[in-house]
C-alpha atoms as a PDB file:
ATOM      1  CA  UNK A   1     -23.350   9.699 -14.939  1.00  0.00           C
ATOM      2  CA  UNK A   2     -22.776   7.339 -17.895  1.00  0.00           C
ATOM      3  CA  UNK A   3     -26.254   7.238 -18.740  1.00  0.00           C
ATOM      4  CA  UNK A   4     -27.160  10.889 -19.037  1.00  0.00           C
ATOM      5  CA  UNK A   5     -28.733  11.536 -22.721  1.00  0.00           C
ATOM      6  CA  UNK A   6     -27.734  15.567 -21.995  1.00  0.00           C
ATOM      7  CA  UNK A   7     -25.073  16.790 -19.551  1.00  0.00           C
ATOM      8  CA  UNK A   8     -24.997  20.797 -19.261  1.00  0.00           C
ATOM      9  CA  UNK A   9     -23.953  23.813 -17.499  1.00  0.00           C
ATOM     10  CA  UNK A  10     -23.874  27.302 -17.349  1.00  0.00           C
ATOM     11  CA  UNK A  11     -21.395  28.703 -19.559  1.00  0.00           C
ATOM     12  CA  UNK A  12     -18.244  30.624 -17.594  1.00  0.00           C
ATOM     13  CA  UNK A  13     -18.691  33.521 -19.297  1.00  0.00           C
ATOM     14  CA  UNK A  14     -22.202  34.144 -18.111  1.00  0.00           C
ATOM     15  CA  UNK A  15     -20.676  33.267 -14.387  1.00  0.00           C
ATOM     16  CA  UNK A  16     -18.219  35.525 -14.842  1.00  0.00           C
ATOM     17  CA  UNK A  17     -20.231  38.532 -16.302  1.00  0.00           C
ATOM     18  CA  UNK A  18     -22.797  37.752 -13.333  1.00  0.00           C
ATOM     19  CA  UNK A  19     -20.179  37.718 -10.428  1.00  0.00           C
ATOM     20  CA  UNK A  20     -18.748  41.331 -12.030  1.00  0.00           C
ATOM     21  CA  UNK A  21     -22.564  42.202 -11.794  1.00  0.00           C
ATOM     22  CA  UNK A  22     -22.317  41.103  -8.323  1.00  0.00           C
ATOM     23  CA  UNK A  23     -19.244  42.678  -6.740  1.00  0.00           C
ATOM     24  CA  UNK A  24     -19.498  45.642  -8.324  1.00  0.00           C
ATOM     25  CA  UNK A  25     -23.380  46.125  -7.070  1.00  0.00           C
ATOM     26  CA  UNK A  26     -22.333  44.913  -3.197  1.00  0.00           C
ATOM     27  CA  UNK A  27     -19.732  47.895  -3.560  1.00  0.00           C
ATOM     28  CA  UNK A  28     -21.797  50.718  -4.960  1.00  0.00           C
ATOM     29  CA  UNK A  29     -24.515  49.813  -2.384  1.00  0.00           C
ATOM     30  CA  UNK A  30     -22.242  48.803   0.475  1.00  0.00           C
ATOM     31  CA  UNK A  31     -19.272  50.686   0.202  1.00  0.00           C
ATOM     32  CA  UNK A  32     -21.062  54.270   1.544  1.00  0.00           C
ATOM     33  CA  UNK A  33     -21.817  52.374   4.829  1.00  0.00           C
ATOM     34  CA  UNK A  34     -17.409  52.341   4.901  1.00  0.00           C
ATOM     35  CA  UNK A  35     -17.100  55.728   4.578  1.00  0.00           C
ATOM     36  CA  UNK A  36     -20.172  57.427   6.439  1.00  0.00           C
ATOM     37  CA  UNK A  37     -23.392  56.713   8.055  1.00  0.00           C
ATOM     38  CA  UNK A  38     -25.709  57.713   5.584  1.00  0.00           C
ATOM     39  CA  UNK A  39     -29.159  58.792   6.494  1.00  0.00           C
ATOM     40  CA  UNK A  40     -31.698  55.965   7.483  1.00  0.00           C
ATOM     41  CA  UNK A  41     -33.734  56.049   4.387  1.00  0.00           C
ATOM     42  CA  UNK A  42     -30.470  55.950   2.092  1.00  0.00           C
ATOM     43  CA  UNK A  43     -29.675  53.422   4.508  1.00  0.00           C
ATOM     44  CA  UNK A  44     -32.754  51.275   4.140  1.00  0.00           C
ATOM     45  CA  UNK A  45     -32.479  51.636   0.058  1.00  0.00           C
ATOM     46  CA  UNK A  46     -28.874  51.022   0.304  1.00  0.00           C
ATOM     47  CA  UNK A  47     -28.938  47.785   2.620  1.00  0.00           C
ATOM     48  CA  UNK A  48     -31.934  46.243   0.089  1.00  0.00           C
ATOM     49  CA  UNK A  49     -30.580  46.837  -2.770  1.00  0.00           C
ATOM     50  CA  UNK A  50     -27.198  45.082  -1.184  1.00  0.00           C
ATOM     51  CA  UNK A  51     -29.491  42.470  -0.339  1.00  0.00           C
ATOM     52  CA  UNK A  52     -30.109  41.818  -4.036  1.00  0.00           C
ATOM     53  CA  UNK A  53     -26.536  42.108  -5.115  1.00  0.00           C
ATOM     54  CA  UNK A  54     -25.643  39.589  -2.072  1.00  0.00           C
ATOM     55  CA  UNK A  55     -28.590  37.011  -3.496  1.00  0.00           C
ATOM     56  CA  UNK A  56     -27.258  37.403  -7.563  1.00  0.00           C
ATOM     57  CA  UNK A  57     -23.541  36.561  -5.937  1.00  0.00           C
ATOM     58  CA  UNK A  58     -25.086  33.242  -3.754  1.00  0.00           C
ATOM     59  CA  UNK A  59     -27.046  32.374  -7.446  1.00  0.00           C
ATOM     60  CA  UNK A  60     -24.214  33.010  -8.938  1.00  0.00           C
ATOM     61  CA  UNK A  61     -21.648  30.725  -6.782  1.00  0.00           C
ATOM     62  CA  UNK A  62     -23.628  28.096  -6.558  1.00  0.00           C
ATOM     63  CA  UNK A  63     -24.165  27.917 -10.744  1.00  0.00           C
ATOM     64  CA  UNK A  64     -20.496  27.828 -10.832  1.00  0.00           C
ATOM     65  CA  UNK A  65     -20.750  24.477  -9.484  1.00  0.00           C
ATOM     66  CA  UNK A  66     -23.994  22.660 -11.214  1.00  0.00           C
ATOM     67  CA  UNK A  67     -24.361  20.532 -13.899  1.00  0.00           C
ATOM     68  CA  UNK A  68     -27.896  19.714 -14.878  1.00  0.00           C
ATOM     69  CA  UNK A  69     -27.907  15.431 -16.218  1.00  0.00           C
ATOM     70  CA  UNK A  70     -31.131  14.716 -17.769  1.00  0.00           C
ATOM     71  CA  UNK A  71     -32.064  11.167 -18.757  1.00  0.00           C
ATOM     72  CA  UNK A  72     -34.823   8.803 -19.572  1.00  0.00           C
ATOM     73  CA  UNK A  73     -35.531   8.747 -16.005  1.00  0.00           C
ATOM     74  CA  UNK A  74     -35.659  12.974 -15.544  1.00  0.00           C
ATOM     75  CA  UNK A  75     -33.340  16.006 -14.549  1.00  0.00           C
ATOM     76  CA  UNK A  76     -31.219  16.175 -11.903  1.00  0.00           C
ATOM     77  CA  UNK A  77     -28.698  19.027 -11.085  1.00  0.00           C
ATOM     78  CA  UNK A  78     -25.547  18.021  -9.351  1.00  0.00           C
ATOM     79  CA  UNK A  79     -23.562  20.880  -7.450  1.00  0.00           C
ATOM     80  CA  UNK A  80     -23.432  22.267  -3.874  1.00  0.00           C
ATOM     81  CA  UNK A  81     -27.271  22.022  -3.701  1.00  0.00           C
ATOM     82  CA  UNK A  82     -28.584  18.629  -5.096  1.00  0.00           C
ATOM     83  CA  UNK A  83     -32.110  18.037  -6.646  1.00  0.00           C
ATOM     84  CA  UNK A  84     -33.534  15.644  -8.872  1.00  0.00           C
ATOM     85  CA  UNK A  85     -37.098  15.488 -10.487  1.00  0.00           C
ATOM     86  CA  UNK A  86     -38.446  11.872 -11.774  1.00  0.00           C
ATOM     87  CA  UNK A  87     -40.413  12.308 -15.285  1.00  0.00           C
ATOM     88  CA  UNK A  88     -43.085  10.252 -13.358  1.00  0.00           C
ATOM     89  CA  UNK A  89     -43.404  12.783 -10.389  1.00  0.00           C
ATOM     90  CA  UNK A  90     -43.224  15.908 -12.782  1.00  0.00           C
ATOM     91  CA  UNK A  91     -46.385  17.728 -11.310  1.00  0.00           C
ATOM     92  CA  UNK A  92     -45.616  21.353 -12.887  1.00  0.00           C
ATOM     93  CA  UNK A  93     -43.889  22.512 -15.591  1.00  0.00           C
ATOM     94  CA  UNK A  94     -43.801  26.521 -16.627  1.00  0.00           C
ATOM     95  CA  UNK A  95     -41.527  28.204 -19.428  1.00  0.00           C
ATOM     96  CA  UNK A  96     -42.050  32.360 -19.365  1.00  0.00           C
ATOM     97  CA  UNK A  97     -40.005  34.547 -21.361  1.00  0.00           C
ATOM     98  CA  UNK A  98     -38.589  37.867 -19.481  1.00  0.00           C
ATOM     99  CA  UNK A  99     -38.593  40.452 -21.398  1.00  0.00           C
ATOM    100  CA  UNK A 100     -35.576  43.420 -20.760  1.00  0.00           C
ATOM    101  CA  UNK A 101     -36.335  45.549 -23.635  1.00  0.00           C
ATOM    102  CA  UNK A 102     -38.854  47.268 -25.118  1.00  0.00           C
ATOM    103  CA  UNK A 103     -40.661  44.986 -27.874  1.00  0.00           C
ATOM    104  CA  UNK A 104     -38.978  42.025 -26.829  1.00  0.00           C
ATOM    105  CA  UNK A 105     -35.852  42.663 -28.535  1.00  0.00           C
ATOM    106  CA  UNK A 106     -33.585  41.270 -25.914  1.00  0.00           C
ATOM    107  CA  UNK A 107     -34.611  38.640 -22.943  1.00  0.00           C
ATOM    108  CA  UNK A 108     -34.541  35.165 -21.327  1.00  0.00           C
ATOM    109  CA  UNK A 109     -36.287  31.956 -20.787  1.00  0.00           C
ATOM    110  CA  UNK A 110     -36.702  30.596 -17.250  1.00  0.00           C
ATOM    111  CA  UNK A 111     -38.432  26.861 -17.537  1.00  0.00           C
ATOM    112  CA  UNK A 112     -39.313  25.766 -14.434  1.00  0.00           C
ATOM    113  CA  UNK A 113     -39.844  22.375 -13.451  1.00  0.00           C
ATOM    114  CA  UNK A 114     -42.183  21.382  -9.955  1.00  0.00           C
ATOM    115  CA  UNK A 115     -42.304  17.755  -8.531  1.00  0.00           C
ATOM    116  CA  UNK A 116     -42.091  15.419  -5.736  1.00  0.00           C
ATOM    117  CA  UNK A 117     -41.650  18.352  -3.514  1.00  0.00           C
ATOM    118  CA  UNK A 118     -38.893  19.354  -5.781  1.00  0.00           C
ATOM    119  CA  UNK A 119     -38.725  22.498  -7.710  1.00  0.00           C
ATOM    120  CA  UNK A 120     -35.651  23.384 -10.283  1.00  0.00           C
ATOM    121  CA  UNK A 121     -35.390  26.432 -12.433  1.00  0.00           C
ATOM    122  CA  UNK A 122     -33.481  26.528 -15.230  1.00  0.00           C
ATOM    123  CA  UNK A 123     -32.459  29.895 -17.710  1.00  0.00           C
ATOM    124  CA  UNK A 124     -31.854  29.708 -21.248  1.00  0.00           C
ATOM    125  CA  UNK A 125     -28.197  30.562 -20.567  1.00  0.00           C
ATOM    126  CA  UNK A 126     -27.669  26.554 -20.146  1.00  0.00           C
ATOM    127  CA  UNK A 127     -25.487  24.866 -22.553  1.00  0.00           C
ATOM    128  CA  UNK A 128     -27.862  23.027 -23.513  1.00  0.00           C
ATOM    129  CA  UNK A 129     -30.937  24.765 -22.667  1.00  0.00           C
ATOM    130  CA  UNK A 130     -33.057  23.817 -26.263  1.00  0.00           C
ATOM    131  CA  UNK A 131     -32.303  20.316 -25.627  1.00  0.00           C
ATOM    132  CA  UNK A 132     -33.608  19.941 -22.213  1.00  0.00           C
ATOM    133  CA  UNK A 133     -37.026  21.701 -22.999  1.00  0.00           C
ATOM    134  CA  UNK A 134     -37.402  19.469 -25.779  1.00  0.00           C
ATOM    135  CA  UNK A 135     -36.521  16.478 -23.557  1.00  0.00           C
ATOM    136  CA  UNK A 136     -39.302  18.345 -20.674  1.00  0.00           C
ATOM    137  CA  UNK A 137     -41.793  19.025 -24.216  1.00  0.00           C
ATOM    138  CA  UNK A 138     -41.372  14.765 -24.392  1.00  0.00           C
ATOM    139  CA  UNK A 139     -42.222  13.891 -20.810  1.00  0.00           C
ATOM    140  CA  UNK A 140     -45.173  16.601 -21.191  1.00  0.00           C
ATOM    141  CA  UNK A 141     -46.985  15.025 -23.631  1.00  0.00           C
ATOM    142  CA  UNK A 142     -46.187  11.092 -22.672  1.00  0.00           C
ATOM    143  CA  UNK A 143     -47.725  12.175 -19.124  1.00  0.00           C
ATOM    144  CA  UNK A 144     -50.152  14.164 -20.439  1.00  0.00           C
ATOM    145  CA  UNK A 145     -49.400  17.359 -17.907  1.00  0.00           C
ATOM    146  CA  UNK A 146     -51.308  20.805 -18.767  1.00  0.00           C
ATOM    147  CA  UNK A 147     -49.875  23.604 -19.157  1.00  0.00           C
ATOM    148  CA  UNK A 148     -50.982  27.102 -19.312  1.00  0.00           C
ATOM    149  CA  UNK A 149     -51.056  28.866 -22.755  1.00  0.00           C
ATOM    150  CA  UNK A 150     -47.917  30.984 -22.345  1.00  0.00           C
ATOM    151  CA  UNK A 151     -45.728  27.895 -21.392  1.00  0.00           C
ATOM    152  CA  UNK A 152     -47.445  26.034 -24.602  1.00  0.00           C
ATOM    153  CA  UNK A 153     -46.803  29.458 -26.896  1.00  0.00           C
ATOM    154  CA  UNK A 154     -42.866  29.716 -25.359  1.00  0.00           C
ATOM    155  CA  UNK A 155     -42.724  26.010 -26.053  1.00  0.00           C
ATOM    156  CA  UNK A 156     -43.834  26.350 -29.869  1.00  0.00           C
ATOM    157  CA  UNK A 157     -40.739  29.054 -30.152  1.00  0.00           C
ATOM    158  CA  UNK A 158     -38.555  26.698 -29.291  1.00  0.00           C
ATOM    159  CA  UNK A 159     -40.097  24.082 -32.041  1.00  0.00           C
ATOM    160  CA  UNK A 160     -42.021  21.710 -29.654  1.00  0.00           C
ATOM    161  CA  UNK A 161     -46.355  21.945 -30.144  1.00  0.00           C
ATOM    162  CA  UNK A 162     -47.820  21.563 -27.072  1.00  0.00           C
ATOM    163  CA  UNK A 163     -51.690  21.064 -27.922  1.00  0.00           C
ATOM    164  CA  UNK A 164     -53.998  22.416 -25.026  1.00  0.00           C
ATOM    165  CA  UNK A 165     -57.874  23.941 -24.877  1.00  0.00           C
ATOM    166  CA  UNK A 166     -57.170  27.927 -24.686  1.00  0.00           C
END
Protein backbone atom coordinates (compact mmCIF):
# COMPACT_ATOMS: atom_id res chain seq x y z
CA UNK A 1 0.00 0.00 0.00
CA UNK A 2 1.67 3.18 -1.31
CA UNK A 3 -0.05 5.28 1.02
CA UNK A 4 0.71 3.65 4.34
CA UNK A 5 2.43 6.41 6.77
CA UNK A 6 3.84 3.06 8.90
CA UNK A 7 4.28 -0.45 7.48
CA UNK A 8 5.39 -3.10 10.29
CA UNK A 9 5.80 -6.56 11.38
CA UNK A 10 6.84 -8.80 13.84
CA UNK A 11 10.43 -9.20 13.89
CA UNK A 12 11.73 -13.02 12.80
CA UNK A 13 13.52 -13.44 15.64
CA UNK A 14 10.61 -13.13 18.00
CA UNK A 15 8.76 -15.76 15.42
CA UNK A 16 11.39 -17.86 15.64
CA UNK A 17 12.03 -17.84 19.49
CA UNK A 18 8.06 -18.29 19.76
CA UNK A 19 7.76 -21.34 17.32
CA UNK A 20 10.93 -23.05 19.49
CA UNK A 21 8.55 -22.12 22.46
CA UNK A 22 5.97 -23.90 20.59
CA UNK A 23 7.38 -27.22 19.39
CA UNK A 24 9.24 -27.84 22.14
CA UNK A 25 5.99 -27.34 24.60
CA UNK A 26 3.62 -29.66 22.04
CA UNK A 27 6.51 -32.32 22.68
CA UNK A 28 7.01 -32.21 26.42
CA UNK A 29 3.17 -32.26 26.79
CA UNK A 30 2.37 -34.54 23.87
CA UNK A 31 5.09 -36.74 23.45
CA UNK A 32 4.12 -39.06 26.84
CA UNK A 33 0.77 -39.81 25.07
CA UNK A 34 3.59 -41.70 22.25
CA UNK A 35 5.07 -43.67 24.62
CA UNK A 36 2.32 -44.65 27.31
CA UNK A 37 -1.12 -43.95 28.39
CA UNK A 38 -0.62 -41.91 31.22
CA UNK A 39 -3.16 -41.73 33.95
CA UNK A 40 -6.39 -39.61 33.21
CA UNK A 41 -5.55 -36.71 35.37
CA UNK A 42 -1.87 -36.48 33.85
CA UNK A 43 -3.81 -36.92 30.86
CA UNK A 44 -6.24 -34.07 31.32
CA UNK A 45 -3.14 -31.65 32.49
CA UNK A 46 -1.14 -32.96 29.71
CA UNK A 47 -3.80 -32.54 26.77
CA UNK A 48 -4.49 -28.64 28.19
CA UNK A 49 -1.45 -27.64 28.52
CA UNK A 50 -0.89 -29.07 24.70
CA UNK A 51 -3.79 -27.10 24.01
CA UNK A 52 -1.85 -23.94 24.89
CA UNK A 53 1.32 -24.90 23.14
CA UNK A 54 -0.99 -25.81 19.93
CA UNK A 55 -2.74 -22.04 20.27
CA UNK A 56 1.06 -20.09 20.79
CA UNK A 57 2.10 -22.25 17.41
CA UNK A 58 -1.45 -21.06 15.38
CA UNK A 59 -0.46 -17.22 16.95
CA UNK A 60 2.62 -17.79 16.02
CA UNK A 61 2.09 -18.95 12.17
CA UNK A 62 -0.18 -16.67 11.43
CA UNK A 63 2.29 -13.51 12.74
CA UNK A 64 4.72 -14.95 10.39
CA UNK A 65 2.58 -13.72 7.74
CA UNK A 66 1.08 -10.09 8.91
CA UNK A 67 2.02 -6.83 8.29
CA UNK A 68 0.13 -4.18 10.17
CA UNK A 69 -0.30 -0.68 7.40
CA UNK A 70 -1.56 2.16 9.31
CA UNK A 71 -2.60 5.37 7.56
CA UNK A 72 -4.58 8.51 7.78
CA UNK A 73 -7.52 6.43 7.24
CA UNK A 74 -6.59 3.62 10.30
CA UNK A 75 -4.81 0.14 10.80
CA UNK A 76 -5.20 -2.65 8.89
CA UNK A 77 -3.22 -5.99 9.18
CA UNK A 78 -2.67 -7.88 6.00
CA UNK A 79 -1.79 -11.73 6.35
CA UNK A 80 -3.74 -15.04 6.34
CA UNK A 81 -6.44 -13.39 8.53
CA UNK A 82 -7.40 -9.84 7.24
CA UNK A 83 -8.82 -6.95 9.43
CA UNK A 84 -8.97 -3.40 9.16
CA UNK A 85 -10.23 -0.71 11.71
CA UNK A 86 -11.36 2.92 10.25
CA UNK A 87 -10.08 5.85 12.73
CA UNK A 88 -13.80 6.92 12.40
CA UNK A 89 -15.26 3.52 13.67
CA UNK A 90 -12.52 3.17 16.48
CA UNK A 91 -15.02 2.41 19.41
CA UNK A 92 -12.30 0.96 21.99
CA UNK A 93 -8.94 1.35 22.46
CA UNK A 94 -6.91 -0.41 25.61
CA UNK A 95 -2.97 -0.50 26.15
CA UNK A 96 -2.05 -2.83 29.51
CA UNK A 97 1.35 -3.67 30.34
CA UNK A 98 2.02 -7.55 31.39
CA UNK A 99 4.15 -7.81 33.79
CA UNK A 100 6.61 -11.31 33.89
CA UNK A 101 8.77 -10.34 36.68
CA UNK A 102 8.68 -9.32 39.91
CA UNK A 103 8.69 -5.31 40.11
CA UNK A 104 8.14 -4.94 36.61
CA UNK A 105 11.55 -5.49 35.55
CA UNK A 106 10.79 -7.37 32.42
CA UNK A 107 7.25 -7.36 30.36
CA UNK A 108 5.09 -6.37 27.35
CA UNK A 109 2.57 -4.06 25.96
CA UNK A 110 -0.57 -5.45 24.30
CA UNK A 111 -2.67 -2.27 22.73
CA UNK A 112 -5.73 -3.33 21.66
CA UNK A 113 -7.82 -1.72 19.26
CA UNK A 114 -12.07 -2.49 19.08
CA UNK A 115 -14.27 -1.20 16.13
CA UNK A 116 -16.79 -1.77 13.56
CA UNK A 117 -17.11 -5.23 14.84
CA UNK A 118 -13.43 -5.47 14.43
CA UNK A 119 -11.01 -6.14 17.14
CA UNK A 120 -6.95 -6.23 16.53
CA UNK A 121 -4.34 -6.74 19.16
CA UNK A 122 -1.13 -5.71 18.76
CA UNK A 123 2.30 -6.51 21.23
CA UNK A 124 5.08 -4.26 21.65
CA UNK A 125 7.26 -6.78 19.79
CA UNK A 126 6.06 -4.86 16.42
CA UNK A 127 8.61 -3.13 14.44
CA UNK A 128 7.15 -0.37 14.84
CA UNK A 129 5.10 -0.70 17.83
CA UNK A 130 5.90 3.20 19.41
CA UNK A 131 4.85 4.57 16.21
CA UNK A 132 1.53 3.04 15.86
CA UNK A 133 0.39 3.95 19.50
CA UNK A 134 1.36 7.34 18.83
CA UNK A 135 -0.53 7.27 15.51
CA UNK A 136 -3.75 5.37 17.87
CA UNK A 137 -2.72 8.40 20.86
CA UNK A 138 -3.66 10.92 17.53
CA UNK A 139 -6.96 9.39 16.48
CA UNK A 140 -7.78 9.25 20.42
CA UNK A 141 -7.77 12.62 21.05
CA UNK A 142 -9.15 14.01 17.41
CA UNK A 143 -12.26 11.61 18.24
CA UNK A 144 -12.31 12.32 21.57
CA UNK A 145 -12.56 8.36 22.77
CA UNK A 146 -12.13 7.66 26.72
CA UNK A 147 -10.05 5.63 27.97
CA UNK A 148 -9.57 4.08 31.26
CA UNK A 149 -6.69 5.37 33.50
CA UNK A 150 -4.26 2.49 32.97
CA UNK A 151 -4.45 2.79 29.08
CA UNK A 152 -3.95 6.81 29.65
CA UNK A 153 -0.87 6.01 32.35
CA UNK A 154 0.72 3.16 29.66
CA UNK A 155 0.13 5.81 27.04
CA UNK A 156 2.14 8.65 28.99
CA UNK A 157 5.20 5.90 29.10
CA UNK A 158 5.30 5.82 25.77
CA UNK A 159 5.37 9.91 25.55
CA UNK A 160 1.72 10.55 24.40
CA UNK A 161 -0.70 12.56 27.42
CA UNK A 162 -3.89 11.34 27.26
CA UNK A 163 -5.99 13.85 29.55
CA UNK A 164 -9.07 12.05 31.23
CA UNK A 165 -11.22 12.66 34.75
CA UNK A 166 -9.65 9.82 37.17
Amino acid sequence: MSDARIVARYPAYEQKADGLRAAVGLVMSVGPFLVTTPHPVIAVLAGASGLLFLVLALRTLLRQFQTIHVDEVGLRVVGLLEQRIDWDDLEKVSLKYYATKHHWSGGWLQLVLAGAGHRVALENQLDGFNAIAACVAEAILEHELVVDKTTRENFLSLGHYLPGDD
